[in-house]
N, C-alpha and C. Protein backbone atom coordinates (compact mmCIF):
# COMPACT_ATOMS: atom_id res chain seq x y z
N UNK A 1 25.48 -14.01 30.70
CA UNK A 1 26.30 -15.03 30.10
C UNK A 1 27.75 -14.60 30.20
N UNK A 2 28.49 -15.67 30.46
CA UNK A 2 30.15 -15.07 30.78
C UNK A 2 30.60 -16.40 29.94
N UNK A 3 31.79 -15.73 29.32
CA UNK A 3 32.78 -16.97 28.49
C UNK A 3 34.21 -16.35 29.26
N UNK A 4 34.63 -17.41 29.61
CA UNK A 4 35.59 -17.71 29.55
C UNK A 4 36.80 -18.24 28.59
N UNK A 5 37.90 -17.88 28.47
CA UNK A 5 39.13 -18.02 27.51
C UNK A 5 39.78 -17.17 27.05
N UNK A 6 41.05 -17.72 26.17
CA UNK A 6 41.80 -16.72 25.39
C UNK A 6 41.21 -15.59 24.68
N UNK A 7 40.03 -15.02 24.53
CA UNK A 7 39.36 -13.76 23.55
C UNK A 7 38.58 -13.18 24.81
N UNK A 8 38.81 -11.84 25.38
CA UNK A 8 37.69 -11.66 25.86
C UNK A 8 36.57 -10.44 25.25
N UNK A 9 35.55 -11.17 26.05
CA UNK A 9 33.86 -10.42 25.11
C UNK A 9 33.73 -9.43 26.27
N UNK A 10 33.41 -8.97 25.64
CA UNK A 10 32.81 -7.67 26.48
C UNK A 10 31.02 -8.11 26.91
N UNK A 11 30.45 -7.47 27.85
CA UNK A 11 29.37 -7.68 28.31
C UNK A 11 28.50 -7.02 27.38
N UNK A 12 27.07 -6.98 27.24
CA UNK A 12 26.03 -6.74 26.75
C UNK A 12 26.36 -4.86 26.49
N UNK A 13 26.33 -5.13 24.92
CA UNK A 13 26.94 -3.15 24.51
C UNK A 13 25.16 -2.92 23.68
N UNK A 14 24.99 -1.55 23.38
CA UNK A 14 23.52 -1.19 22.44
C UNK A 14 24.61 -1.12 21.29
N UNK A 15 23.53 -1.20 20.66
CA UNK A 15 24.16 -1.73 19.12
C UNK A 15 24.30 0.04 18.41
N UNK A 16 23.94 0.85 18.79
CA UNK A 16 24.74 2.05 18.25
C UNK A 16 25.70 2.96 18.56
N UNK A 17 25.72 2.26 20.16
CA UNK A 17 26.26 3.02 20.94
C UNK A 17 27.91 3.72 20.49
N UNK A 18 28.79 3.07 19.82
CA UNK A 18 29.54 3.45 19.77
C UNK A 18 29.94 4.41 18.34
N UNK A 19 28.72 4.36 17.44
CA UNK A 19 28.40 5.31 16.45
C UNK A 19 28.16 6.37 16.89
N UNK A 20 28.24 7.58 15.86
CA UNK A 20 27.37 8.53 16.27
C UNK A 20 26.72 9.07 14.85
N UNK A 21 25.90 9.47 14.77
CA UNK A 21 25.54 10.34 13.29
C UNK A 21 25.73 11.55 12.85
N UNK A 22 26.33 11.53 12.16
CA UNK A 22 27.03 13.22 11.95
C UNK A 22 26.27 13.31 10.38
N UNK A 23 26.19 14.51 10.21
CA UNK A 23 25.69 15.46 9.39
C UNK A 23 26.62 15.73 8.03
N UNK A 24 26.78 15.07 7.16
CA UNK A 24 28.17 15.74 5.93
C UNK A 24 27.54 17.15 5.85
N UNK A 25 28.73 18.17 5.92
CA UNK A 25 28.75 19.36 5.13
C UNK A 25 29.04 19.59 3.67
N UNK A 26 28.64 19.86 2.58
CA UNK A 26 29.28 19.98 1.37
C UNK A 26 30.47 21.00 1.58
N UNK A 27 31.69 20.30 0.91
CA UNK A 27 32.45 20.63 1.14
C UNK A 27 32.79 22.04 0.06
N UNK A 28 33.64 22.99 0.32
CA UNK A 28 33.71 24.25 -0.67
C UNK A 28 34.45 23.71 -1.70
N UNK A 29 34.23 24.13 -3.22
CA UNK A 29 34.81 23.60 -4.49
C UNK A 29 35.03 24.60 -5.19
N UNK A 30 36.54 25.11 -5.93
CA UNK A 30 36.64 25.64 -6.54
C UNK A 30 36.62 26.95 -6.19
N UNK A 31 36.87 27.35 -5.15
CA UNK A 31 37.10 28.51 -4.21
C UNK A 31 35.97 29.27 -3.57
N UNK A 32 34.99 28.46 -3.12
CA UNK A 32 33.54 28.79 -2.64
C UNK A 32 32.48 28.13 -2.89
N UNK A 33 32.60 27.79 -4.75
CA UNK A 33 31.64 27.64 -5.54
C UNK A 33 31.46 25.94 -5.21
N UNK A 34 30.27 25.51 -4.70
CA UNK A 34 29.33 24.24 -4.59
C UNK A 34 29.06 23.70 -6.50
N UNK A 35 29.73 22.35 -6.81
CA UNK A 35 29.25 21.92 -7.82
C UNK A 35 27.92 21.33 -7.66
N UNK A 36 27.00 21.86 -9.17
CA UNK A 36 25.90 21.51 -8.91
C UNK A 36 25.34 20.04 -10.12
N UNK A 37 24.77 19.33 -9.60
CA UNK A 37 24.43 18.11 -10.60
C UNK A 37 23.45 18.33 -11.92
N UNK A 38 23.81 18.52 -13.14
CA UNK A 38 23.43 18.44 -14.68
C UNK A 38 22.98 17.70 -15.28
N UNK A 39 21.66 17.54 -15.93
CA UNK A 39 21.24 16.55 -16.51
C UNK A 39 20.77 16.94 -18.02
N UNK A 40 21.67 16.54 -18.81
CA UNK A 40 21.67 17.00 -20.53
C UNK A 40 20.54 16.26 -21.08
N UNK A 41 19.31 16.57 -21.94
CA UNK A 41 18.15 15.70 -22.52
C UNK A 41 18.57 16.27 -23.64
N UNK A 42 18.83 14.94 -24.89
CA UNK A 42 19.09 15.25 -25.89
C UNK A 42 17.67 15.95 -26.68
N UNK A 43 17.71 16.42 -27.73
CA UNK A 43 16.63 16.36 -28.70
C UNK A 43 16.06 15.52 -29.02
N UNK A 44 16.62 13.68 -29.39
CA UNK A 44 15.87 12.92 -29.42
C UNK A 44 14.92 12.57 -28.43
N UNK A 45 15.63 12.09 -27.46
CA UNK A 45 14.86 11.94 -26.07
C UNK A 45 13.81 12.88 -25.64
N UNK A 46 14.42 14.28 -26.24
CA UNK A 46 12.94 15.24 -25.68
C UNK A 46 11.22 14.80 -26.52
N UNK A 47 12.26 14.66 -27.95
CA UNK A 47 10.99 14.63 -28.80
C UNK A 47 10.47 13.42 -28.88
N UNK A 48 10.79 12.54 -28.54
CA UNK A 48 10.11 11.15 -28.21
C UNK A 48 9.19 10.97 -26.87
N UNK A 49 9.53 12.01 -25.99
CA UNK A 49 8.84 12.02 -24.53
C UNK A 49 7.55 13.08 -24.89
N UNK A 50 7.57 13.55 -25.96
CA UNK A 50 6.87 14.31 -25.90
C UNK A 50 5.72 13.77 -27.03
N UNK A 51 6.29 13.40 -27.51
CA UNK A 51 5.46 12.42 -28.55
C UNK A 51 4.52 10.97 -27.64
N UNK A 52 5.18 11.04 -26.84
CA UNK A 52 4.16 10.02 -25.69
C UNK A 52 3.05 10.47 -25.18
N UNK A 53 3.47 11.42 -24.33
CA UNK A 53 2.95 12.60 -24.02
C UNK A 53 1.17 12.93 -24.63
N UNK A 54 1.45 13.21 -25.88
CA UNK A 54 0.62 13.52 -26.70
C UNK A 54 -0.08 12.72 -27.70
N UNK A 55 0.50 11.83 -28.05
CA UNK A 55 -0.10 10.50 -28.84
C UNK A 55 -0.92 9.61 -27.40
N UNK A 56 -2.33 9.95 -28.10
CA UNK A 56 -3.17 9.04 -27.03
C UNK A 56 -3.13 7.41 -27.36
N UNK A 57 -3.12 6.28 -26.71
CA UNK A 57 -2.92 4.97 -27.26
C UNK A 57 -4.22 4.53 -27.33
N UNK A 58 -4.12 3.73 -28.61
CA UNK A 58 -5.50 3.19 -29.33
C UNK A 58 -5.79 2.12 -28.80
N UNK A 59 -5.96 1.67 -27.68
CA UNK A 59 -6.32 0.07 -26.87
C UNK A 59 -6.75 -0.66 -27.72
N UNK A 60 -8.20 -0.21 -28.41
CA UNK A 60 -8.75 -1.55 -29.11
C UNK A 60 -7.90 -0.96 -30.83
N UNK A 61 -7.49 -0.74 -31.15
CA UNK A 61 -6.32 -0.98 -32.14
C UNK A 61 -5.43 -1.82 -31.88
N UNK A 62 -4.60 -1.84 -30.80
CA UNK A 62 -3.89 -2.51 -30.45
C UNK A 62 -3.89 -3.79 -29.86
N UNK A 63 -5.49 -4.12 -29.53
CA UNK A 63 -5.65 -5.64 -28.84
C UNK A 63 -6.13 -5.93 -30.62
N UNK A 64 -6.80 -5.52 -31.73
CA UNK A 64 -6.62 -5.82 -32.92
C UNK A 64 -5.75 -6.21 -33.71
N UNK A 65 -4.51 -5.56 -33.39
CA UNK A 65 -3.08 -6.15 -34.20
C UNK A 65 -2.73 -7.03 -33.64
N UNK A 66 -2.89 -7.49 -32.09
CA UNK A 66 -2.29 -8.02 -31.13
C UNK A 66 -3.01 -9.90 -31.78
N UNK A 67 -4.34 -9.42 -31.85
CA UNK A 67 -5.31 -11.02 -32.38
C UNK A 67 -5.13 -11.28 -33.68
N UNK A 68 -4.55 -10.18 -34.57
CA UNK A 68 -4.16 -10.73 -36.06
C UNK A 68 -2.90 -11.31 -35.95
N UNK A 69 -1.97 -10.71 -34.82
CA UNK A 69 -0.56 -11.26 -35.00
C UNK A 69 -0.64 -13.00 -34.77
N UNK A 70 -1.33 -12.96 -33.56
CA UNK A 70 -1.92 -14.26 -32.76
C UNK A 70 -2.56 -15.02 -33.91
N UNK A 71 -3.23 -14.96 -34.54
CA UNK A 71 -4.07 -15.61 -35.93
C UNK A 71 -3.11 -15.97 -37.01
N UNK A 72 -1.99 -15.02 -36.85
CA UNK A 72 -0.98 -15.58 -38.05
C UNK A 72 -1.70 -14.62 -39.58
N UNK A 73 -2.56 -13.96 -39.09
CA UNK A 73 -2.95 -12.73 -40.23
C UNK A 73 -2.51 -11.55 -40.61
N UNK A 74 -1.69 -10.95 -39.51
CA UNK A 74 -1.45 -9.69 -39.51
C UNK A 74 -0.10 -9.18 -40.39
N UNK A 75 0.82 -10.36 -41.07
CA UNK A 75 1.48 -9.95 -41.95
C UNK A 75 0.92 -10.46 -43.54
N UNK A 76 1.08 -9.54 -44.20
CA UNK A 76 0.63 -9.70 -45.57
C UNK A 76 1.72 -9.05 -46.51
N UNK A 77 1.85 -9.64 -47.64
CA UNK A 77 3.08 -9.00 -48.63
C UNK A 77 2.74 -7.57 -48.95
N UNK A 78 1.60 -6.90 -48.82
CA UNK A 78 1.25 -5.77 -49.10
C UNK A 78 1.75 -4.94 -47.92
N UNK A 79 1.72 -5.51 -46.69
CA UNK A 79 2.20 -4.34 -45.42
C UNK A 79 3.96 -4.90 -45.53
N UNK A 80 4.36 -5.85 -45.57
CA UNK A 80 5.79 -6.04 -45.43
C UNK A 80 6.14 -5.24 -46.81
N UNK A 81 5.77 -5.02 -48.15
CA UNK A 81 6.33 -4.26 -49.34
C UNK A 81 6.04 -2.38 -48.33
N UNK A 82 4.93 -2.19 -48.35
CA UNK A 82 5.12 -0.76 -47.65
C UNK A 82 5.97 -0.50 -46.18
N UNK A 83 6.01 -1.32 -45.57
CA UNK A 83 7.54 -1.09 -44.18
C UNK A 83 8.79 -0.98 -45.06
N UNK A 84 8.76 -2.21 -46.05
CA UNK A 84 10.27 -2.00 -46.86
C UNK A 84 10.61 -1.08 -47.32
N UNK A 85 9.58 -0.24 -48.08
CA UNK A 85 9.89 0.87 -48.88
C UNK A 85 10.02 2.21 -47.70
N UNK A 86 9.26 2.26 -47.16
CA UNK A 86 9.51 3.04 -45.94
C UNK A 86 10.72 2.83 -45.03
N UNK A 87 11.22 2.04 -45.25
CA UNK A 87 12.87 1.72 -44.82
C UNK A 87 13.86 1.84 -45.58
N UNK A 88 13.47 1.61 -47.21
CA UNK A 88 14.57 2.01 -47.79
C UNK A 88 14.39 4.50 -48.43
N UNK A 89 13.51 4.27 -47.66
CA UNK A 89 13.33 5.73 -47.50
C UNK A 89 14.20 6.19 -46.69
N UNK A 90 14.21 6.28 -46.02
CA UNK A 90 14.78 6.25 -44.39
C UNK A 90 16.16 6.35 -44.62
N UNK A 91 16.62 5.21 -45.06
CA UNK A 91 18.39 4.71 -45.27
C UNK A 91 18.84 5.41 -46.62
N UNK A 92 17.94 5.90 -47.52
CA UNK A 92 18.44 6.66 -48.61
C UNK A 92 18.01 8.06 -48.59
């Protein structure tokens, strides 16, 4: 295929050809020394991963709360008074 006009195209090029792939070197930092990447895990985060970890999950407990919630049973003034108080534990 040839065009003719004001722009000219060049003929059929490989599409990498004019790349090449080079290799990055890490560059020297701090007079030799390579910075290295840090990842801080708080205490919370540890002890919550670890609490996963180890707390096995109760399936049929949980498809149980799941069909009382669904039923419109699973709150009662007796469990909402014990979360409350257990919250105002918490905050005091």
């Amino acid at each position: 295929m040839q065009i003719h006009g004001p722009v000219k195209v060049h003929g059929p090029q490989v599409v990498n050809a004019p790349h090449q792939n080079s290799v990055s070197r890490p560059q020297a930092v701090n007079g030799g020394l390579q910075q290295v990447d840090q990842l801080d895990i708080s205490d919370e985060a540890r002890a919550a991963s670890e609490a996963l970890e180890t707390a096995p999950m109760r399936h049929e407990r949980v498809a149980e709360i799941r069909t009382q919630i669904a039923n419109g049973t699973y709150e009662t003034s007796e469990k909402l008074e014990a979360a409350f108080d257990r919250l105002l534990d918490e905050l005091g």
